[in-house]
N, C-alpha and C. Protein backbone atom coordinates (compact mmCIF):
# COMPACT_ATOMS: atom_id res chain seq x y z
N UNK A 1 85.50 69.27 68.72
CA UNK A 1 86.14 69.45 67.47
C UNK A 1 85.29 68.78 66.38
N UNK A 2 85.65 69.28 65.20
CA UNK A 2 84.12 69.09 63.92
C UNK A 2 85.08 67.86 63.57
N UNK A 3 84.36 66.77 62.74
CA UNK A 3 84.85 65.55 62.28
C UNK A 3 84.32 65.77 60.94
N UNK A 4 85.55 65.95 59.97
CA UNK A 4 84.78 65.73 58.04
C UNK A 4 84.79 64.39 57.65
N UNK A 5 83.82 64.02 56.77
CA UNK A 5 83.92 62.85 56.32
C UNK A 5 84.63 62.49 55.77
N UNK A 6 85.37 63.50 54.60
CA UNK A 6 86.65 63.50 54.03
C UNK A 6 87.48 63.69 54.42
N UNK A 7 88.99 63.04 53.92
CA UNK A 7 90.24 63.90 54.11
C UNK A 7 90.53 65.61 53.35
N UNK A 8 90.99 66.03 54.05
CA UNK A 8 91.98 66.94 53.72
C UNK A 8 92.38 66.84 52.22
N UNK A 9 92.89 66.10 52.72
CA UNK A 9 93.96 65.54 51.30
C UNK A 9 93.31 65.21 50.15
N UNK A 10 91.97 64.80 50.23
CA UNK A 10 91.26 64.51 48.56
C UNK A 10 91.18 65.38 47.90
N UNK A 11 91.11 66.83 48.32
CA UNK A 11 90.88 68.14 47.74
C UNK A 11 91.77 68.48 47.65
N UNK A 12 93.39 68.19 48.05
CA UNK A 12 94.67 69.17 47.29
C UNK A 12 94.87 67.63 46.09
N UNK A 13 94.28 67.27 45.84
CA UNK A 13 94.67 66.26 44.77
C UNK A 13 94.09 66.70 43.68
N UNK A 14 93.58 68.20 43.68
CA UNK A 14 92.76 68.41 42.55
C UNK A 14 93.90 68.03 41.16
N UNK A 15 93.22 67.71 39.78
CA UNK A 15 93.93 67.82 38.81
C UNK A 15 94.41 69.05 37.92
N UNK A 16 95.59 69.81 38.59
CA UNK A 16 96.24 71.12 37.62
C UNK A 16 96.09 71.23 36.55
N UNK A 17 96.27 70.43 35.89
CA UNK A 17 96.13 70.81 34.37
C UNK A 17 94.77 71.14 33.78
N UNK A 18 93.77 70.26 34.24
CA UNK A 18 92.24 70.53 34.10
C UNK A 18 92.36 72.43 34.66
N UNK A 19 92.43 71.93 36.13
CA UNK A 19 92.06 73.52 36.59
C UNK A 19 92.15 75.01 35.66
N UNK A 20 93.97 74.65 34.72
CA UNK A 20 94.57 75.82 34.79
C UNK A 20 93.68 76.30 33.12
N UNK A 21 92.57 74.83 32.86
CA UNK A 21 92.07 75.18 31.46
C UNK A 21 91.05 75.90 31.56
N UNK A 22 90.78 76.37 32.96
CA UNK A 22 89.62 76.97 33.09
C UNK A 22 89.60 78.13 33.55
N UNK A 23 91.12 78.89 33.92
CA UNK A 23 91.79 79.97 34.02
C UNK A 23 90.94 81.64 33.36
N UNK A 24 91.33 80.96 31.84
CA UNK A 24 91.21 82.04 30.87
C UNK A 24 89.55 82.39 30.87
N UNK A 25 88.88 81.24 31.46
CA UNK A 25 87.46 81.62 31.44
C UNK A 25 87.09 82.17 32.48
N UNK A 26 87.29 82.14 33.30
CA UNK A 26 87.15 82.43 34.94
C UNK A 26 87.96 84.27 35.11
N UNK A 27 88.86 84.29 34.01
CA UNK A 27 89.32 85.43 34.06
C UNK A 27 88.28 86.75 33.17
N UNK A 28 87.34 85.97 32.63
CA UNK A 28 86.64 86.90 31.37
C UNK A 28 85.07 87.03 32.16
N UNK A 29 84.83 86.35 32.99
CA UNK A 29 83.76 86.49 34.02
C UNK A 29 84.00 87.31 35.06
N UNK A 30 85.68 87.25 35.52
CA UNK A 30 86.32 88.77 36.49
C UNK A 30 85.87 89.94 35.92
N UNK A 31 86.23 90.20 34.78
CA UNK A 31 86.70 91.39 33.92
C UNK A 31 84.81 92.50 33.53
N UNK A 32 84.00 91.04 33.54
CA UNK A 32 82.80 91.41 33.00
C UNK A 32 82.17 91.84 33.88
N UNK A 33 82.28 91.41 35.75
CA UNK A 33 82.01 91.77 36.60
C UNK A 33 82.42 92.83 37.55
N UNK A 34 83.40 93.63 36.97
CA UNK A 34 84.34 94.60 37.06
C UNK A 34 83.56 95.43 36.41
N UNK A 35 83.18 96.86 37.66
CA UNK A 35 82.35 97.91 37.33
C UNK A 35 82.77 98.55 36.18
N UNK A 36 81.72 99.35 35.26
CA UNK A 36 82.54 100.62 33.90
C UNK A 36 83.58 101.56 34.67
N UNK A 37 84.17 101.84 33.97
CA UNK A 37 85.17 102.67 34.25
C UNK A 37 84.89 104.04 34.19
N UNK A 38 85.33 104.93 34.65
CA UNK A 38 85.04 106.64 35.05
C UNK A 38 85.04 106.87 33.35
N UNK A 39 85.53 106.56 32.50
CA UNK A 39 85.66 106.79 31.12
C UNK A 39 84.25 106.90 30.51
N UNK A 40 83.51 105.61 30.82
CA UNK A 40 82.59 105.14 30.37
C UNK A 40 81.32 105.49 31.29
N UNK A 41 81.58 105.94 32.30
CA UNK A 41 80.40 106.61 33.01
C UNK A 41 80.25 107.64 32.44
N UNK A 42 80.92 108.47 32.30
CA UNK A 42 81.31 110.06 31.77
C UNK A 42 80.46 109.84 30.33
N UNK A 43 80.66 109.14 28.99
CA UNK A 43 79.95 108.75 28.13
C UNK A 43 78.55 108.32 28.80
N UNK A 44 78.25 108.08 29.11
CA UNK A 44 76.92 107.89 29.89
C UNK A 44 76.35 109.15 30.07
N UNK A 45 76.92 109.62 30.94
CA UNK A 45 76.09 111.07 31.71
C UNK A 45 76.30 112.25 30.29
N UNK A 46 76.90 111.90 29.42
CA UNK A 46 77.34 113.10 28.29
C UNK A 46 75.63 113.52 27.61
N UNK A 47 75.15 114.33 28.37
CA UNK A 47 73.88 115.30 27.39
C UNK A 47 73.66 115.15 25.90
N UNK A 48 72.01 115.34 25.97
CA UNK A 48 71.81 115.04 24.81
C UNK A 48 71.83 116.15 23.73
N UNK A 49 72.57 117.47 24.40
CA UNK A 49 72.56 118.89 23.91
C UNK A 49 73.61 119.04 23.61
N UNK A 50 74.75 118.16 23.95
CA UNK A 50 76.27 118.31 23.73
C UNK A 50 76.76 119.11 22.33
N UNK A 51 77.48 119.94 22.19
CA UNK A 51 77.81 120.20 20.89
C UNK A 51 78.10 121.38 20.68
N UNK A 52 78.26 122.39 19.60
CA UNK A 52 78.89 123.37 19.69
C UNK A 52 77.25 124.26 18.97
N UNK A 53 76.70 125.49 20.04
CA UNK A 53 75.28 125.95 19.32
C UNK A 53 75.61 127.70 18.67
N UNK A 54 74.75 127.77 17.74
CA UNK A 54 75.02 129.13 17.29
C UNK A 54 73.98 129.81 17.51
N UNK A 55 73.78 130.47 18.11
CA UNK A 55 72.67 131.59 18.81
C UNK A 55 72.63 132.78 18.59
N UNK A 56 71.45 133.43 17.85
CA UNK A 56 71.44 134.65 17.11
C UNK A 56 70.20 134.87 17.71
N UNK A 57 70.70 136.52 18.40
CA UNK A 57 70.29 137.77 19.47
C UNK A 57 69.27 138.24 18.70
N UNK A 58 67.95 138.83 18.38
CA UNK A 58 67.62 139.45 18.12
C UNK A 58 66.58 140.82 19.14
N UNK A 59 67.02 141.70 18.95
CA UNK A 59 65.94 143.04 19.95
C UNK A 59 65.04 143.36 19.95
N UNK A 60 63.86 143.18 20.73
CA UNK A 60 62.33 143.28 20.56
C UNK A 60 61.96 144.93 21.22
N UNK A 61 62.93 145.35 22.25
CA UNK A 61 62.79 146.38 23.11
C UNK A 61 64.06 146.77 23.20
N UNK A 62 64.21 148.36 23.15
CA UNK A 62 65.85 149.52 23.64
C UNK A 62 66.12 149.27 22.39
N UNK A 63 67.28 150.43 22.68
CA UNK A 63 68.28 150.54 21.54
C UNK A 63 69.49 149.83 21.29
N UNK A 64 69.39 148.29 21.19
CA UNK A 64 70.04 147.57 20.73
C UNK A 64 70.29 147.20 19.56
N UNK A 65 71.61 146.65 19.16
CA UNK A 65 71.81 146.30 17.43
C UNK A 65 71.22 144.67 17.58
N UNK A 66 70.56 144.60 16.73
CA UNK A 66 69.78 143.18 16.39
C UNK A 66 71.01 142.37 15.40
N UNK A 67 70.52 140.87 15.66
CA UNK A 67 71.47 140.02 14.82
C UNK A 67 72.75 139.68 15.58
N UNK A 68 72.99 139.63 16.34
CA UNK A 68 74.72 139.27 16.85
C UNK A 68 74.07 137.98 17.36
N UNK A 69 75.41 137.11 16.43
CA UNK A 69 75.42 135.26 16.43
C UNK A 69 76.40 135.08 16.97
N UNK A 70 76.05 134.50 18.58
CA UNK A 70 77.22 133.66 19.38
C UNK A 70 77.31 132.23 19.64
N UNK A 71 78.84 131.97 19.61
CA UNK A 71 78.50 130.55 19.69
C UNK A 71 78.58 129.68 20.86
N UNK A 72 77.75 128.77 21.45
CA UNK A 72 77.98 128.24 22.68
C UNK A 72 78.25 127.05 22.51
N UNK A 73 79.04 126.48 23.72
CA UNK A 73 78.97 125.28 23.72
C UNK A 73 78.35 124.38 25.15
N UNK A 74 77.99 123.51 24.60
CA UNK A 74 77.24 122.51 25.71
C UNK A 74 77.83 121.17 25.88
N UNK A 75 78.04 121.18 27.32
CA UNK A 75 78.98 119.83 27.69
C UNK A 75 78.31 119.06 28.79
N UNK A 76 77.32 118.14 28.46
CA UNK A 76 76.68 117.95 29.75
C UNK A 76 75.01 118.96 30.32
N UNK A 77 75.59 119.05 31.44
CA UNK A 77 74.58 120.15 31.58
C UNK A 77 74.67 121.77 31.72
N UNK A 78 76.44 121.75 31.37
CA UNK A 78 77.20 122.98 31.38
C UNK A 78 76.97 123.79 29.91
N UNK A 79 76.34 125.23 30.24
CA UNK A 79 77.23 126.10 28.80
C UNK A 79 77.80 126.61 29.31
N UNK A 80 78.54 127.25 27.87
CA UNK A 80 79.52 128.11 28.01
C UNK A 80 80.40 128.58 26.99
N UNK A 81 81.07 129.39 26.97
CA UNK A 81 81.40 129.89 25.69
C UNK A 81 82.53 129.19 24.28
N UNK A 82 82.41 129.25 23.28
CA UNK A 82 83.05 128.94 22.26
C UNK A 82 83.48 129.43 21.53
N UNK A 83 83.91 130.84 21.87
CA UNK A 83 84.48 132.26 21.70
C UNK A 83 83.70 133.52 21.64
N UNK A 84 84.63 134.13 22.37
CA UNK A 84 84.31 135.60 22.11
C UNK A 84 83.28 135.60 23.47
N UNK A 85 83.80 136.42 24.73
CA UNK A 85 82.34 137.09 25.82
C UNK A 85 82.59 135.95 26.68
N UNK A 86 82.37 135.90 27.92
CA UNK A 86 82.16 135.19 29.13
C UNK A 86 80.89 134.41 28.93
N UNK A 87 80.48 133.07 28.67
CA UNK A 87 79.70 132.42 28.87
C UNK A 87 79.11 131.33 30.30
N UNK A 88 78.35 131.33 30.87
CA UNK A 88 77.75 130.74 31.87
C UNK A 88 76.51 130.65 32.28
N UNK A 89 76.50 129.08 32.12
CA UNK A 89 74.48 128.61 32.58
C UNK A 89 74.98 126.95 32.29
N UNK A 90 73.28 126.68 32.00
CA UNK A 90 72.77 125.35 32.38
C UNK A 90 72.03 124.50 31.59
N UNK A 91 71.81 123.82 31.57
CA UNK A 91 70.63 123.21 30.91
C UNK A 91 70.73 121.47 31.21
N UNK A 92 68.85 121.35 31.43
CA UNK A 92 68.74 120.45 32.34
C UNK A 92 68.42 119.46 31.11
N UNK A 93 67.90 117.85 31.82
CA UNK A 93 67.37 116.97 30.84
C UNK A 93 66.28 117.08 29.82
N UNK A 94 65.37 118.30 30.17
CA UNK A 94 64.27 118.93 29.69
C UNK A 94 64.41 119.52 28.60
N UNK A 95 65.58 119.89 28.60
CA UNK A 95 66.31 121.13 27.64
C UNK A 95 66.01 122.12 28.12
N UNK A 96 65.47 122.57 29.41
CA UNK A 96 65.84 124.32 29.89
C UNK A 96 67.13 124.37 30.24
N UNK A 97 67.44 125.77 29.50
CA UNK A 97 68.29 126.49 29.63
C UNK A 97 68.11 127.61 30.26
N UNK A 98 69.56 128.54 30.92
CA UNK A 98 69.75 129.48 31.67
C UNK A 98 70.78 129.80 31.45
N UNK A 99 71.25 131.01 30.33
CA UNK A 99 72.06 131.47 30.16
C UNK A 99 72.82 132.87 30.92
N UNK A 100 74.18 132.95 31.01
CA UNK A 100 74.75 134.57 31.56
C UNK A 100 76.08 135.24 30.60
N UNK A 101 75.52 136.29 29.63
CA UNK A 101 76.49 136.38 29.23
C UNK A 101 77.02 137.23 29.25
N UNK A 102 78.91 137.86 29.33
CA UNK A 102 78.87 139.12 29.12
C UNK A 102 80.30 139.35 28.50
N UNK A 103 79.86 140.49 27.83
CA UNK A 103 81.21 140.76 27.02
C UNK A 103 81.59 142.60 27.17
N UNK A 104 83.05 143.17 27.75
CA UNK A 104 83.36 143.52 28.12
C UNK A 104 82.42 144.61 29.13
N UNK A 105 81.74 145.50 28.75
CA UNK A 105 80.67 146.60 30.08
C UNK A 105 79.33 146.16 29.63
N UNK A 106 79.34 145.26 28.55
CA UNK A 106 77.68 144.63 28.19
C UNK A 106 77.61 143.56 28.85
N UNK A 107 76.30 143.22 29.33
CA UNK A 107 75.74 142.11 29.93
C UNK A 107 74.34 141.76 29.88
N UNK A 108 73.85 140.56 29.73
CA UNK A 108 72.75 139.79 29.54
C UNK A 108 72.26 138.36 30.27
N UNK A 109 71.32 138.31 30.43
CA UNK A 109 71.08 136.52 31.08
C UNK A 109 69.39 136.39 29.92
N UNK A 110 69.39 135.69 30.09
CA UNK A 110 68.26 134.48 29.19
C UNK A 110 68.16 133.48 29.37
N UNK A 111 66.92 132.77 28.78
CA UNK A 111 66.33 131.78 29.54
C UNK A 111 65.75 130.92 27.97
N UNK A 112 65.22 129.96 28.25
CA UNK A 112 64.30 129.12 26.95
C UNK A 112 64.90 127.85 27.07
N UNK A 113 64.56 126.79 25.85
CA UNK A 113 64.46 125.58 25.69
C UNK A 113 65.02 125.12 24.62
N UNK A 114 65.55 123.75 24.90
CA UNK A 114 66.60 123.18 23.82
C UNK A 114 65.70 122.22 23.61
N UNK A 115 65.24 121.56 22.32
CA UNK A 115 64.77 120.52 21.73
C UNK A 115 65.31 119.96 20.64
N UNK A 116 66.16 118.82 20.59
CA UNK A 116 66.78 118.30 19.19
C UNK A 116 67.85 118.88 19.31
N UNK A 117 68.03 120.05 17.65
CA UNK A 117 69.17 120.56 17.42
C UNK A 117 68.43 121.73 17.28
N UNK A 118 67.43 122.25 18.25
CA UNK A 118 67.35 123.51 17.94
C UNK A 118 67.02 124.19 19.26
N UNK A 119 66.74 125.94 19.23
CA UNK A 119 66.22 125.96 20.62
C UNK A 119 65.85 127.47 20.36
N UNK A 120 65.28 127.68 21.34
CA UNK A 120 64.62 129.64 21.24
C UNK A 120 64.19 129.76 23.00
N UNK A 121 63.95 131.28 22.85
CA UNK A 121 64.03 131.91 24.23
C UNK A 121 64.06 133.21 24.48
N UNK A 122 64.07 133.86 25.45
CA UNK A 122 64.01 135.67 25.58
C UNK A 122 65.00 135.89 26.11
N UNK A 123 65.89 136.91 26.17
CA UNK A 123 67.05 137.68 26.61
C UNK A 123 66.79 138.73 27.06
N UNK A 124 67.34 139.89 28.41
CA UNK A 124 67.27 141.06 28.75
C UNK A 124 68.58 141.13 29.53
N UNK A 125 68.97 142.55 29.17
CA UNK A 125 70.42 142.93 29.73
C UNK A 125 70.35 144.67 28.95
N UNK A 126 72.16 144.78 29.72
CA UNK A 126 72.29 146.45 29.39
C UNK A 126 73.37 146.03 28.09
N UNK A 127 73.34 146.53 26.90
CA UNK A 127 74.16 146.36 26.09
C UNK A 127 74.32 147.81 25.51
N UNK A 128 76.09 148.20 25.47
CA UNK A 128 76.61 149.14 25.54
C UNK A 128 75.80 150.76 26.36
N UNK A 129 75.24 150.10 27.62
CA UNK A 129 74.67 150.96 28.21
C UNK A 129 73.12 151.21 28.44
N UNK A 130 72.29 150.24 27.27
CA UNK A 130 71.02 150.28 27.01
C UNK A 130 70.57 149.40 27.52
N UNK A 131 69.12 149.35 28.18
CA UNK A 131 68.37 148.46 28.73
C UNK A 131 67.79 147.89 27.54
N UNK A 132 67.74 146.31 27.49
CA UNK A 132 67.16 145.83 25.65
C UNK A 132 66.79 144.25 26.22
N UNK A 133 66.05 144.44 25.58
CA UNK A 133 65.31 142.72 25.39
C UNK A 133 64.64 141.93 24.40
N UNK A 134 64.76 140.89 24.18
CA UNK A 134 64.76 140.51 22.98
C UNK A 134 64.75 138.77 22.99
N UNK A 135 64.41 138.00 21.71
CA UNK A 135 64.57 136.66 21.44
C UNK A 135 65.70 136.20 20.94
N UNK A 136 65.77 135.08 21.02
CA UNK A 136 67.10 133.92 20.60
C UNK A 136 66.62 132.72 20.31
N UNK A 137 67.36 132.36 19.17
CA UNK A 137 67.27 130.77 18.55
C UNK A 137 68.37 130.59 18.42
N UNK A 138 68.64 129.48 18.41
CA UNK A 138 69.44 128.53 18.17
C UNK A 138 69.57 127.25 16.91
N UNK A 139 71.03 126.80 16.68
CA UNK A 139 70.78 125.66 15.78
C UNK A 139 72.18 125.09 16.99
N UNK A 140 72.32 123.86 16.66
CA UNK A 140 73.55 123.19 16.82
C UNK A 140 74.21 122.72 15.76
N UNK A 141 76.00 122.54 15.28
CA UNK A 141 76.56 122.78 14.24
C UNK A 141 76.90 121.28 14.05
């Protein structure tokens, strides 16, 4: 059996009142050491593309109408739409993007790059029946 040099007993003699002054500090060193919260991770991982973008179609090839401005939105590394047409794609830390869009028997996918608050890229799809391809820019609002 182990033999202490001390009693037992010298250590429940601690002084309470001292102790309990050191409570409120001991509690603010818990709190600080207490991982971020899912709240604050989420703010973390939130993209630097985040925001609502306006993207105007223009037709280089087919008989497409040039000029139609849609608006996307970017959440992360998600797009997707901000009305009007089925929106779906991506975009990485790089700012490539990979867009899919389609609105009722028309459909399109495109591709290009987000930098800042701006971005451009090529598009090809059948719109109202026509094979068409064409560029896109972007601003963010």
């Amino acid at each position: 059996m182990t033999r202490f040099q001390q009693p037992i007993a010298r250590f429940s003699a601690l002084p309470g009142r001292r102790t309990l002054r050191w409570l409120p500090i001991l509690a603010v060193f818990a709190a600080m050491a207490v991982p971020p919260s899912a709240d604050a991770a989420t703010r973390r991982r939130a993209g630097v593309y985040d925001g609502i973008w306006n993207v105007v179609f223009a037709t280089t090839r087919g008989n497409c109408s040039s000029g139609y401005s849609v608006p996307f939105t970017v959440r992360g590394s998600r797009v997707s739409s901000a009305g009007g047409g089925r929106v779906s794609g991506s975009v990485n830390r790089a700012g490539a993007v990979a867009v899919r869009v389609s609105v009722g028997a028309s459909r399109a996918s495109g591709g290009g790059r987000l930098v800042g608050s701006y971005g451009a890229g090529s598009w090809r799809g059948i719109i109202t029946g026509d094979y068409c391809s064409g560029t896109w820019q972007a601003t963010r609002s």
